[in-house]
N, C-alpha and C. Protein backbone atom coordinates (compact mmCIF):
# COMPACT_ATOMS: atom_id res chain seq x y z
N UNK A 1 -6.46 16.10 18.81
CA UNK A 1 -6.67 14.76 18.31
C UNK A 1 -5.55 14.37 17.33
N UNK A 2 -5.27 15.51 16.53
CA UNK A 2 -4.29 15.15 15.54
C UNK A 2 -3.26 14.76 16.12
N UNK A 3 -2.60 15.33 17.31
CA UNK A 3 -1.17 15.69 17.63
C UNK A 3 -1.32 14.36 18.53
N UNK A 4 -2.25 13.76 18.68
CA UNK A 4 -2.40 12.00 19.63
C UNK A 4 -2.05 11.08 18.77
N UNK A 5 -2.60 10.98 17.58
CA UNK A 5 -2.38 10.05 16.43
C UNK A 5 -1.36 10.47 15.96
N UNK A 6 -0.45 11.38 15.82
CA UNK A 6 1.32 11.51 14.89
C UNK A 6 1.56 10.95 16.31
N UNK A 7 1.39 10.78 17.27
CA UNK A 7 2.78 10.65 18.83
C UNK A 7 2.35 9.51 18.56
N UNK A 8 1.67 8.65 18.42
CA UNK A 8 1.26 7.20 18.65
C UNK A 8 1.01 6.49 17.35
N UNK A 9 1.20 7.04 16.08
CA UNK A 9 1.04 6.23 15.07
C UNK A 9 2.16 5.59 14.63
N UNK A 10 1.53 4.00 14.49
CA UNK A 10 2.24 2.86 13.87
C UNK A 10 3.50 2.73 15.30
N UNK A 11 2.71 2.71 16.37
CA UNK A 11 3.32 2.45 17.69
C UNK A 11 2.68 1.24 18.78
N UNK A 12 3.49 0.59 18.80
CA UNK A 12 2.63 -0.57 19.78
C UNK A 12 3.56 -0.36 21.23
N UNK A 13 3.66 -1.63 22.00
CA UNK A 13 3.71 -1.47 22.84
C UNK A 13 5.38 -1.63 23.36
N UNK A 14 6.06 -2.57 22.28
CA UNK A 14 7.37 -2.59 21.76
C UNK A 14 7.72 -2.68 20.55
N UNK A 15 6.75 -2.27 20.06
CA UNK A 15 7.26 -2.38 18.46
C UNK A 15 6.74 -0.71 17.64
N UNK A 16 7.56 -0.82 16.82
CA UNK A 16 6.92 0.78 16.11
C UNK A 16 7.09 -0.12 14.18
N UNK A 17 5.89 0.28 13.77
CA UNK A 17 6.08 -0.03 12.31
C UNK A 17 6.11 1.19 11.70
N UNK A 18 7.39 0.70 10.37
CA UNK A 18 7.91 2.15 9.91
C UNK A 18 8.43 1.57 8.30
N UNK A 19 8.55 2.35 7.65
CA UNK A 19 9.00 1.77 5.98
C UNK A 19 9.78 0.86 6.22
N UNK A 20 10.03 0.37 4.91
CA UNK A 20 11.65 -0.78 4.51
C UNK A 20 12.60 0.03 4.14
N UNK A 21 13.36 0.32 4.60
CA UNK A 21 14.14 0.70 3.66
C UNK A 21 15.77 0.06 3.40
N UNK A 22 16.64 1.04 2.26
CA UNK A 22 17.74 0.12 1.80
C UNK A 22 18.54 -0.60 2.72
N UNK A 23 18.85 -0.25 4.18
CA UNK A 23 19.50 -0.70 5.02
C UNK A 23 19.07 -1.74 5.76
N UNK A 24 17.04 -1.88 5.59
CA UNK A 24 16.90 -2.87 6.16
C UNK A 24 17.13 -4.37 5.32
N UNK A 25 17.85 -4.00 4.51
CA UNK A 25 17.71 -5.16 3.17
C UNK A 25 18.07 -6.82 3.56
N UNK A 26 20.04 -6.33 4.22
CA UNK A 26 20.63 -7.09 4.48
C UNK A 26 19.91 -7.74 5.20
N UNK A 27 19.50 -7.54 6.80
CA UNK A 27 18.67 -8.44 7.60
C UNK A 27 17.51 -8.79 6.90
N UNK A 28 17.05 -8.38 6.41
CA UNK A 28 15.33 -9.14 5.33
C UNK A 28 15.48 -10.47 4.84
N UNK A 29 16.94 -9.94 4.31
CA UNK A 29 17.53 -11.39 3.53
C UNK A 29 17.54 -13.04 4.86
N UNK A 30 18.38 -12.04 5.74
CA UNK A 30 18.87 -13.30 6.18
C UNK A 30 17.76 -14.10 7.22
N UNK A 31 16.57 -12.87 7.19
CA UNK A 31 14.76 -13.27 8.03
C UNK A 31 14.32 -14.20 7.08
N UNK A 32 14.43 -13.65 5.96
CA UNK A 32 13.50 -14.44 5.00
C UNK A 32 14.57 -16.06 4.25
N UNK A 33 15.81 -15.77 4.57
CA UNK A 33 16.24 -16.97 4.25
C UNK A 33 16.38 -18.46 5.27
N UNK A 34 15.81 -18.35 5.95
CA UNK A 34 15.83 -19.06 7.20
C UNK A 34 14.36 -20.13 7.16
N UNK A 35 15.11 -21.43 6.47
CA UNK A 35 14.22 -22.32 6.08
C UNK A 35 13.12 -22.40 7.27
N UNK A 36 13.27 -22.48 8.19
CA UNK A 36 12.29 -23.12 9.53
C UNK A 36 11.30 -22.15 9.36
N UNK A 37 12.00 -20.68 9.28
CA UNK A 37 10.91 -19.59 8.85
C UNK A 37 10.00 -19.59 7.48
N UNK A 38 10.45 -19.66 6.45
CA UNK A 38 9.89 -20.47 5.15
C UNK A 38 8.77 -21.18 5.27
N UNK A 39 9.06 -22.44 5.97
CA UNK A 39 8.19 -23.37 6.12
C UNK A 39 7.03 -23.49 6.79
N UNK A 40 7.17 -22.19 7.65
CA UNK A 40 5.78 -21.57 8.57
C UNK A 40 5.22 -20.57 7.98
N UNK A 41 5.40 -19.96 6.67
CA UNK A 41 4.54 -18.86 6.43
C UNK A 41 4.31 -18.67 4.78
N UNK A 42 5.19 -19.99 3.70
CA UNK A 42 5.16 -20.08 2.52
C UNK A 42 4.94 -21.23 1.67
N UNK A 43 4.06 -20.94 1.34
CA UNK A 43 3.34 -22.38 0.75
C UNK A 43 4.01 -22.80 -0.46
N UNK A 44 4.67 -22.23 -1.37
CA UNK A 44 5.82 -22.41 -2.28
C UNK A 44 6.71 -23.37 -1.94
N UNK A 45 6.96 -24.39 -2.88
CA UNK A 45 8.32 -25.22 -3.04
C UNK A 45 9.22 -24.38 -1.99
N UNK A 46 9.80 -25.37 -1.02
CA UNK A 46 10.53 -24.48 -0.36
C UNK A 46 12.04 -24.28 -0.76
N UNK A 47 12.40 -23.89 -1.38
CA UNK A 47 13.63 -23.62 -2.30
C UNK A 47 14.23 -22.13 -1.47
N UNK A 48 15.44 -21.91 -1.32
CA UNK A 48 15.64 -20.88 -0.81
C UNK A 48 15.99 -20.04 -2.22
N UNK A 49 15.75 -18.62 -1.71
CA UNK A 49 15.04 -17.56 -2.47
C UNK A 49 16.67 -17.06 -2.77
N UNK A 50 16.84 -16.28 -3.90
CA UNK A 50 18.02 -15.54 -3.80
C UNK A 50 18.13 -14.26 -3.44
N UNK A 51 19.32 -13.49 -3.30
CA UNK A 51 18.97 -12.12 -2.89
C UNK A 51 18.37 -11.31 -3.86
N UNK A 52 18.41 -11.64 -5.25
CA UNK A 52 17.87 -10.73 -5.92
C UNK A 52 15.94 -10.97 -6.11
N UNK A 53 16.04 -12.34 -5.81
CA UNK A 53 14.54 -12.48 -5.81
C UNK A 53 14.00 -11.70 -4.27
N UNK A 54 14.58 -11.55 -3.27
CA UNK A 54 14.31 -10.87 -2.24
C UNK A 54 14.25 -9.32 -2.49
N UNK A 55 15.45 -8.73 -3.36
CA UNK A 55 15.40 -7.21 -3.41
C UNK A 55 14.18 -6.94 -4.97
N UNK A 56 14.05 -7.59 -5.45
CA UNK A 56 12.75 -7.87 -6.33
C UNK A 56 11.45 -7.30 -5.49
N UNK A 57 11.20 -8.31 -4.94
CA UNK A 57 10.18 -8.33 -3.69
C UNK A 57 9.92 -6.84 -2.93
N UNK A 58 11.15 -6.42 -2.41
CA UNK A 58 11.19 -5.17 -1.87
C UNK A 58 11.01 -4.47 -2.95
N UNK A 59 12.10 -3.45 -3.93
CA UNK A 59 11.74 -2.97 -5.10
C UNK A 59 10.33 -2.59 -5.43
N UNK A 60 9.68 -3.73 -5.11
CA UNK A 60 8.01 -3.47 -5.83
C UNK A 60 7.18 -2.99 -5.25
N UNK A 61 7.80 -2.38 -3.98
CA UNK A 61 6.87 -2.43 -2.50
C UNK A 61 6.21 -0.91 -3.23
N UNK A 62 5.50 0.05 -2.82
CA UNK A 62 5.10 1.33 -3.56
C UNK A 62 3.79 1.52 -2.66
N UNK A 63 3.66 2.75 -2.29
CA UNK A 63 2.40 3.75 -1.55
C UNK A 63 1.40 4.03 -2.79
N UNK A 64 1.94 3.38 -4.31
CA UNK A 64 1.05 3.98 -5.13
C UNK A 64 -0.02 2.10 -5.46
N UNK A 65 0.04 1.38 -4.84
CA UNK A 65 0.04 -0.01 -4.80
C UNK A 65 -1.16 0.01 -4.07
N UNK A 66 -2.01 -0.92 -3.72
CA UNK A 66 -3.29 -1.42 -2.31
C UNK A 66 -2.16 -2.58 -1.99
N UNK A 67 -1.07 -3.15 -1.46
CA UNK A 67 -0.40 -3.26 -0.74
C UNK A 67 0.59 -2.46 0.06
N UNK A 68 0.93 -2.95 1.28
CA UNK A 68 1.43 -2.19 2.34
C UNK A 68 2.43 -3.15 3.03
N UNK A 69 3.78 -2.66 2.99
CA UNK A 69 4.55 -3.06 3.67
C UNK A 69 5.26 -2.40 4.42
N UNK A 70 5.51 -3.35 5.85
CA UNK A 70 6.46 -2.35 7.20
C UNK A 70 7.35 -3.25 7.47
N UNK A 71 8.22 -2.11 7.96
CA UNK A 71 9.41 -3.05 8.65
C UNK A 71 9.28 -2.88 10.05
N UNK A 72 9.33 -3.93 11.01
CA UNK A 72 9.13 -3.78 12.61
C UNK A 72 10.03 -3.94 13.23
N UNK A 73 10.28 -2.93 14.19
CA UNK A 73 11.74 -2.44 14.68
C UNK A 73 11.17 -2.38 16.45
N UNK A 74 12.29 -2.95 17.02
CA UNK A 74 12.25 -3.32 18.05
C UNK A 74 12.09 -1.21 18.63
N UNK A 75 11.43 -0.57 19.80
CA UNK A 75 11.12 1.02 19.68
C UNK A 75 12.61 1.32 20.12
N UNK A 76 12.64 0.52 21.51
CA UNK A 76 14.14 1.29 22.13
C UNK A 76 15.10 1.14 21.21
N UNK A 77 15.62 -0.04 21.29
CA UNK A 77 16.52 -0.49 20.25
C UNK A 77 17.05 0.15 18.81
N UNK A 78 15.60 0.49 18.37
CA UNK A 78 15.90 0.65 17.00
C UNK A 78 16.37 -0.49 16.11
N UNK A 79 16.11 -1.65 16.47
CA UNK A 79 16.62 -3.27 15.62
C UNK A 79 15.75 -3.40 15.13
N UNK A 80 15.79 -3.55 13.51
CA UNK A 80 14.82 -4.68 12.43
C UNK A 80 14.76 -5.78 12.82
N UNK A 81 13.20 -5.91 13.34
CA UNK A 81 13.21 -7.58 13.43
C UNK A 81 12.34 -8.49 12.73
N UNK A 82 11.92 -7.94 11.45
CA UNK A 82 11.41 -8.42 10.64
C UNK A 82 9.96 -6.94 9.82
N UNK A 83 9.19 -8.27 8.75
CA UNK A 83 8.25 -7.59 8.08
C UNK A 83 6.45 -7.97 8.85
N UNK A 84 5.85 -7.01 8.41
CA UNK A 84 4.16 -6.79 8.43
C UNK A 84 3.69 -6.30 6.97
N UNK A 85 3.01 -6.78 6.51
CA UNK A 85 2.24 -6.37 5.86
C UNK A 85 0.40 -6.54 5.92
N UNK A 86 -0.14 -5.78 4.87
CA UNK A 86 -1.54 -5.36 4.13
C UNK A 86 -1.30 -6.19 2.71
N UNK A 87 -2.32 -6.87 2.52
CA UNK A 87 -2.12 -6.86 1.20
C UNK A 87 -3.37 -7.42 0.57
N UNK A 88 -3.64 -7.95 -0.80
CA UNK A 88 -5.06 -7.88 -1.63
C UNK A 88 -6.18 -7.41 -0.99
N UNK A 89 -5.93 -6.24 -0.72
CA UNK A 89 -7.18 -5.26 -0.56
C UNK A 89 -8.34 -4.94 -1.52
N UNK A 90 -9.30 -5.23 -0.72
CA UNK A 90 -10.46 -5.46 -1.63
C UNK A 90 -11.39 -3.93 -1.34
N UNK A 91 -11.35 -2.51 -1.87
CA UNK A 91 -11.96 -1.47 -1.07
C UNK A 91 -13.12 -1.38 -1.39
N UNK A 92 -14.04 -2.68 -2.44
CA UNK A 92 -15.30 -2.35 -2.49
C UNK A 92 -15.96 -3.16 -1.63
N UNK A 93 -15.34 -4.23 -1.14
CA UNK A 93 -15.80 -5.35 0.10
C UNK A 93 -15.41 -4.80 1.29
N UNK A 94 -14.44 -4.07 1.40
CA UNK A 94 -13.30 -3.37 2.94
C UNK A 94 -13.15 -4.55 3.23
N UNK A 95 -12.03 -5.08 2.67
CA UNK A 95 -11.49 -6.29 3.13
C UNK A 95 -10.08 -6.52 3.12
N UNK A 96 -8.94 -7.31 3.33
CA UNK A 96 -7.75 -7.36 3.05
C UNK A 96 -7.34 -8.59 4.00
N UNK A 97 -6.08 -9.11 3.31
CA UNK A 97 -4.98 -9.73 4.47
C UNK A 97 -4.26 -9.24 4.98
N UNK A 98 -3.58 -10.24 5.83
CA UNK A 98 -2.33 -9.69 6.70
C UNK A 98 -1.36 -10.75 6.84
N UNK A 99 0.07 -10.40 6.45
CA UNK A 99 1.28 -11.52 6.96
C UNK A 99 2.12 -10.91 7.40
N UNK A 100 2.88 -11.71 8.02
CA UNK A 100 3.72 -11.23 9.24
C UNK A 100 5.11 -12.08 9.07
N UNK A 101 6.49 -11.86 9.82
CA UNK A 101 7.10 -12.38 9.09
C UNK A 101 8.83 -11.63 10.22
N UNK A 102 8.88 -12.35 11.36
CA UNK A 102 9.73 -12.11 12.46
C UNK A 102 10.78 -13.05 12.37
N UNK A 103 11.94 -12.55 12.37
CA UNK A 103 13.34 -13.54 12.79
C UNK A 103 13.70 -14.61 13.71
N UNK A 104 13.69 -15.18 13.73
CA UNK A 104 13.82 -16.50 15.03
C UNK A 104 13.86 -15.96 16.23
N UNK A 105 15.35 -15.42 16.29
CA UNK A 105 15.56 -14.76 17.32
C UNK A 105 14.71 -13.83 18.41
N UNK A 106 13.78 -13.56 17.42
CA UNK A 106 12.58 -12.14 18.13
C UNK A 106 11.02 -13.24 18.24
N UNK A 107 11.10 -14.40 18.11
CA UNK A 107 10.00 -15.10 18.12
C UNK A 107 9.74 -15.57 19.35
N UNK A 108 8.43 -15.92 19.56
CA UNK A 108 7.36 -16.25 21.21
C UNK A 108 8.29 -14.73 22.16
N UNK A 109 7.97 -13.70 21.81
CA UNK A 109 8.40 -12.87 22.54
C UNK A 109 7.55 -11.92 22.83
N UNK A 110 6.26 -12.32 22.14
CA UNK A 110 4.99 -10.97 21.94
C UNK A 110 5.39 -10.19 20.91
N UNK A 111 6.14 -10.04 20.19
CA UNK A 111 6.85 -9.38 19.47
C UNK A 111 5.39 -9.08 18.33
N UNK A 112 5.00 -10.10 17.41
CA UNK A 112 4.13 -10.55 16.57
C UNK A 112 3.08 -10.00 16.72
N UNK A 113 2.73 -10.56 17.94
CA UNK A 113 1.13 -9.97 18.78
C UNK A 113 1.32 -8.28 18.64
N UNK A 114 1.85 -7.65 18.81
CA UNK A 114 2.07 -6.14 19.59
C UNK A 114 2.06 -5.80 17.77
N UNK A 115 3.01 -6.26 17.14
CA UNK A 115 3.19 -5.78 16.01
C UNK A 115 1.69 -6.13 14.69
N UNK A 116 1.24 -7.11 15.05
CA UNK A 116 -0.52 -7.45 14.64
C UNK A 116 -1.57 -6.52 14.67
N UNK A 117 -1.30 -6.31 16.22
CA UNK A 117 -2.53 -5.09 16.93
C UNK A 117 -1.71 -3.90 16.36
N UNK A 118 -0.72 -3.65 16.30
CA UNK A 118 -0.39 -2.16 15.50
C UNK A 118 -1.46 -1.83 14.57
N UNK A 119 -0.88 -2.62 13.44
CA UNK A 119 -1.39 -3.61 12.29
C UNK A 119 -2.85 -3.31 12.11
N UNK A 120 -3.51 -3.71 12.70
CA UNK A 120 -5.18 -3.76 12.64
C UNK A 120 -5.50 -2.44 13.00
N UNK A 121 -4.90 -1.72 14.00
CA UNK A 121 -5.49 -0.37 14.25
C UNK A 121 -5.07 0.42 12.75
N UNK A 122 -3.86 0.30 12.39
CA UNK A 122 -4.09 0.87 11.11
C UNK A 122 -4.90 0.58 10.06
N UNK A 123 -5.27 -0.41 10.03
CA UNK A 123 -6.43 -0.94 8.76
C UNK A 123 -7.79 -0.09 9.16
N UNK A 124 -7.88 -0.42 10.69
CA UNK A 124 -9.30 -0.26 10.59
C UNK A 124 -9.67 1.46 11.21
N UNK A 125 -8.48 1.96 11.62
CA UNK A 125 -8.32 3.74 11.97
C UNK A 125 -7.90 4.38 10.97
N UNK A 126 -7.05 3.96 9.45
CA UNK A 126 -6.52 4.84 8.66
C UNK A 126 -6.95 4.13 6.99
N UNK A 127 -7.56 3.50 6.79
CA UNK A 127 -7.62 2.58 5.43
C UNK A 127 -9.05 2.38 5.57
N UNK A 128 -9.93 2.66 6.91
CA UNK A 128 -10.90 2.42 7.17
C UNK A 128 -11.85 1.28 6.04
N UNK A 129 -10.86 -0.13 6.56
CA UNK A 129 -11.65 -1.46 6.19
C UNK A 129 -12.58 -2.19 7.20
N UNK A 130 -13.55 -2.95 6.84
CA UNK A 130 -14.24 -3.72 7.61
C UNK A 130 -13.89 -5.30 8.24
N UNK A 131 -13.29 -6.07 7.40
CA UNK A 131 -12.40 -6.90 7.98
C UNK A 131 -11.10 -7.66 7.30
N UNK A 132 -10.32 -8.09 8.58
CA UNK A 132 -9.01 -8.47 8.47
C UNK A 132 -9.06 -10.25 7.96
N UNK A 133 -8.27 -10.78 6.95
CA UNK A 133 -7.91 -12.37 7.10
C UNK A 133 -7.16 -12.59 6.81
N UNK A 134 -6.78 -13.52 7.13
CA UNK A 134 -5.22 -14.32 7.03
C UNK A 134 -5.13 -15.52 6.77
N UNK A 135 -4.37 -16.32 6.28
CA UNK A 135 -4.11 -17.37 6.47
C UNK A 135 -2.81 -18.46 7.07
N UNK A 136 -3.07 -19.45 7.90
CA UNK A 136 -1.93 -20.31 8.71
C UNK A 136 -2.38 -21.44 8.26
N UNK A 137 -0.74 -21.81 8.41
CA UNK A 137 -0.69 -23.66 8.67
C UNK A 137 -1.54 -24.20 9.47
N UNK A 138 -1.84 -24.99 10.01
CA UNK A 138 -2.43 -25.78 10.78
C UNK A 138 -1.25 -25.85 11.71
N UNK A 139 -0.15 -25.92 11.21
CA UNK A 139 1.01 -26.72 12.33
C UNK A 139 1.64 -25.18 12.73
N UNK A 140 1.30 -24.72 12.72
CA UNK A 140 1.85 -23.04 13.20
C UNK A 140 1.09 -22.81 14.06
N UNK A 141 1.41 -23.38 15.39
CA UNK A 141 0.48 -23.09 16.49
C UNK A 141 0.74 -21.65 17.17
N UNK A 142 1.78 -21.24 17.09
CA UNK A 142 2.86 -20.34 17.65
C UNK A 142 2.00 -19.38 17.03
N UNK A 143 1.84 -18.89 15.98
CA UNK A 143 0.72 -18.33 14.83
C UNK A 143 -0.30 -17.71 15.24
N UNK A 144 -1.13 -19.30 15.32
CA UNK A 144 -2.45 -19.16 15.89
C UNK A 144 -2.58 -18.75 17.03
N UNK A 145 -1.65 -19.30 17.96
CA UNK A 145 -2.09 -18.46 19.14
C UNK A 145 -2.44 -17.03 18.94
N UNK A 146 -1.10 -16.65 18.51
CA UNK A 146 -0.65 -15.03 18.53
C UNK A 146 -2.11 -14.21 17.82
N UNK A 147 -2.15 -14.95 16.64
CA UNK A 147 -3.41 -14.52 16.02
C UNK A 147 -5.21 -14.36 16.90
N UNK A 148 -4.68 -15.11 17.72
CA UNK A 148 -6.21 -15.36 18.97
C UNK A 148 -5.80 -14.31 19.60
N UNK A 149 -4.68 -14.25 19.97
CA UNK A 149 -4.84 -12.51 20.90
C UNK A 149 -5.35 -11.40 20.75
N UNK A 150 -4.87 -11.60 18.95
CA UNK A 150 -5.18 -10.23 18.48
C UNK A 150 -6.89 -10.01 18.39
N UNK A 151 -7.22 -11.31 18.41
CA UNK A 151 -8.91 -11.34 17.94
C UNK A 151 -9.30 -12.13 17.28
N UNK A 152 -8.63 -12.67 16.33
CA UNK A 152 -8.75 -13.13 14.98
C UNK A 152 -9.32 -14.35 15.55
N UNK A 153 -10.73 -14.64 14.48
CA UNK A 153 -11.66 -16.17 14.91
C UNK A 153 -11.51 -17.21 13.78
N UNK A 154 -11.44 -18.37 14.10
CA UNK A 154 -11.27 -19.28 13.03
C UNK A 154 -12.28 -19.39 12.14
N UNK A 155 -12.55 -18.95 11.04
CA UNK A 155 -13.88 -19.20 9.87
C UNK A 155 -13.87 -20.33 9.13
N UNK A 156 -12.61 -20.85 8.79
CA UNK A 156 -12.90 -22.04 7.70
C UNK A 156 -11.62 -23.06 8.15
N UNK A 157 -11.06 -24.49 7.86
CA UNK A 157 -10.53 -24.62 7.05
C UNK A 157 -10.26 -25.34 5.99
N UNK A 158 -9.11 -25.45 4.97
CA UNK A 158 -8.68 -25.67 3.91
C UNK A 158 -8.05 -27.22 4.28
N UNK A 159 -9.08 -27.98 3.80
CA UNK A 159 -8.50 -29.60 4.75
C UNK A 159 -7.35 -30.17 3.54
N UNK A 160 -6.03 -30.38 4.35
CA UNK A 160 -5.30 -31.03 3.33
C UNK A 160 -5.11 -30.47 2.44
N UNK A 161 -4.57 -28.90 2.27
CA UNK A 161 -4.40 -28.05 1.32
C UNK A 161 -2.97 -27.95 0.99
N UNK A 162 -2.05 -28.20 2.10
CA UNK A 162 -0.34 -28.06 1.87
C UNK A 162 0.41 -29.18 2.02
N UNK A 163 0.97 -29.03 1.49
CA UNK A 163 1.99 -30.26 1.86
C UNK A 163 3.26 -30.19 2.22
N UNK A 164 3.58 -30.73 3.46
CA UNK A 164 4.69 -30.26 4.19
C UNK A 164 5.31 -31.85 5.18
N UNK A 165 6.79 -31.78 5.27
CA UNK A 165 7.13 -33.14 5.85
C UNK A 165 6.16 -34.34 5.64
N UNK A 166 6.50 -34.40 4.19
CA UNK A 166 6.15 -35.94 3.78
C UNK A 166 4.35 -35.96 4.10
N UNK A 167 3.36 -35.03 4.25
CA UNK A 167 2.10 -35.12 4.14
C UNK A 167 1.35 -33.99 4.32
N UNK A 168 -0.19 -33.98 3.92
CA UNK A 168 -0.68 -33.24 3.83
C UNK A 168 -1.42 -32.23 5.14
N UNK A 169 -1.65 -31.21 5.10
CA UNK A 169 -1.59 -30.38 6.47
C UNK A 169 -2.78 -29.70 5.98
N UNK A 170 -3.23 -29.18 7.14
CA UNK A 170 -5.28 -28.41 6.92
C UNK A 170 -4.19 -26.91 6.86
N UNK A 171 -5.17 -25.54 6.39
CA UNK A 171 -4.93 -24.44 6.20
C UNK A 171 -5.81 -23.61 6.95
N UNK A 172 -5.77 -22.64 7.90
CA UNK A 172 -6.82 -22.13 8.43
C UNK A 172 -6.79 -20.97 7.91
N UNK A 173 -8.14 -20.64 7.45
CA UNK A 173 -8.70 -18.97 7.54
C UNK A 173 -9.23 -18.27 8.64
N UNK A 174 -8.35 -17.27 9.02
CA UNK A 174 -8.97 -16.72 10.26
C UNK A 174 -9.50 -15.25 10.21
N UNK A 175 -9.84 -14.75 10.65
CA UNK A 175 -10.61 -13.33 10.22
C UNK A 175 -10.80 -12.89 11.34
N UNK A 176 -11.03 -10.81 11.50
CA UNK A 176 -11.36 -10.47 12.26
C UNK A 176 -12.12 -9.06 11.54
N UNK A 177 -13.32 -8.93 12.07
CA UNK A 177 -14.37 -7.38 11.56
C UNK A 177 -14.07 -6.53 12.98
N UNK A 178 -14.46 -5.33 12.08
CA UNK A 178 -14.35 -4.09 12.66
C UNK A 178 -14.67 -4.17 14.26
N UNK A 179 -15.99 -4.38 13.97
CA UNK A 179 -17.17 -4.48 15.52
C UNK A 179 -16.72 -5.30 16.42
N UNK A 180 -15.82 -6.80 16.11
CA UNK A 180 -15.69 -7.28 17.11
C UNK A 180 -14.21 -6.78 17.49
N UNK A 181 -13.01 -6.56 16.93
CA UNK A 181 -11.95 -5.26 17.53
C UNK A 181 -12.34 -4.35 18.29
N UNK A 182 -13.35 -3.67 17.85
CA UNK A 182 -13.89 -1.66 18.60
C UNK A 182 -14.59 -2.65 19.80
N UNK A 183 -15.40 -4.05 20.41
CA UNK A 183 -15.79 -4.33 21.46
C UNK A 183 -14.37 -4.91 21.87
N UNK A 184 -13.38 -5.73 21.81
CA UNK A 184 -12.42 -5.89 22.32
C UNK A 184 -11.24 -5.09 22.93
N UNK A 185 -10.94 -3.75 21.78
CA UNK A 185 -10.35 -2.61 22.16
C UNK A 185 -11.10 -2.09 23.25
N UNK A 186 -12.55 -1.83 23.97
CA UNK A 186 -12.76 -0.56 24.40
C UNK A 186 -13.22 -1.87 25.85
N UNK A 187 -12.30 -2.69 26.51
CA UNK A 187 -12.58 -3.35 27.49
C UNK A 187 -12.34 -3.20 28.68
């Protein structure tokens, strides 16, 4: 059993999630500086970030933290094509989010999806939480889809919560529990 989970952990189907590290810096920068990308996943003044506010960001990342960050690398390849994370983990609720965070270039490719479902099998096989949420734009359909693959059901939303091109935009909360993954996984 052991020797199944090291061959296959933090392995999808083209994607393998694996630390950040110093080399993945340069490309982080130039993922995360890419306004169009910004504007789909950061609710912040969209101001572009500097590199040191980016190596900040990284810097803080730590295994001694209830956040979790990966870098997702194309398997054959070996190419960074962006970040995944875990983050405000709640371990007396088993709860947490998830954001995601791919380069243009590697986008509508399944890339997201494959790297999501990684994602969730680790939450809910190694962190053993009960459920996943997230939050999207409304106008991030690309998103939502990807997010419906993985499972994830729409619970709420946040009407007129952001503001983006000159007006206000709904926010969705989407979520996914244990039980309905373990019936979707075992189909």
């Amino acid at each position: 059993m052991i020797k199944q989970y090291s061959e296959n952990f933090l392995l999808g189907n083209e994607v393998a999630l694996r630390k950040i590290t110093k080399e993945d810096y340069e490309k982080f920068f130039a993922i995360e500086n890419v306004m169009e990308s910004r504007l789909l996943m950061n609710d912040g003044i969209p101001f572009p970030p500097t590199d040191a506010d980016h190596e900040k960001f990284l810097n803080e990342i730590s295994s001694e933290k209830d956040d979790y960050a990966f870098a997702i690398e194309l398997k054959d390849e070996k190419l960074f094509i962006g970040t995944i994370a875990v983050y405000l983990v709640n371990w007396k609720s088993g709860t947490c989010y998830v954001g995601i965070s791919i380069g243009p270039d590697h986008q509508g490719k399944g890339y997201g999806t494959d790297s999501m479902n990684v994602l969730v099998d680790f939450i809910f096989n190694y962190m053993n939480l009960n459920k996943v949420k997230l939050q999207v734009f409304g106008y991030n359909k690309r998103a939502i889809s990807s997010y419906e693959k993985c499972g994830f059901l729409l619970e709420g939303t946040l009407k007129e919560e952001i503001f983006r091109f000159g007006k206000y935009h709904d926010v969705y909360i989407m979520g996914l529990l244990r039980k309905d993954w373990e019936m979707q996984s075992h189909k």
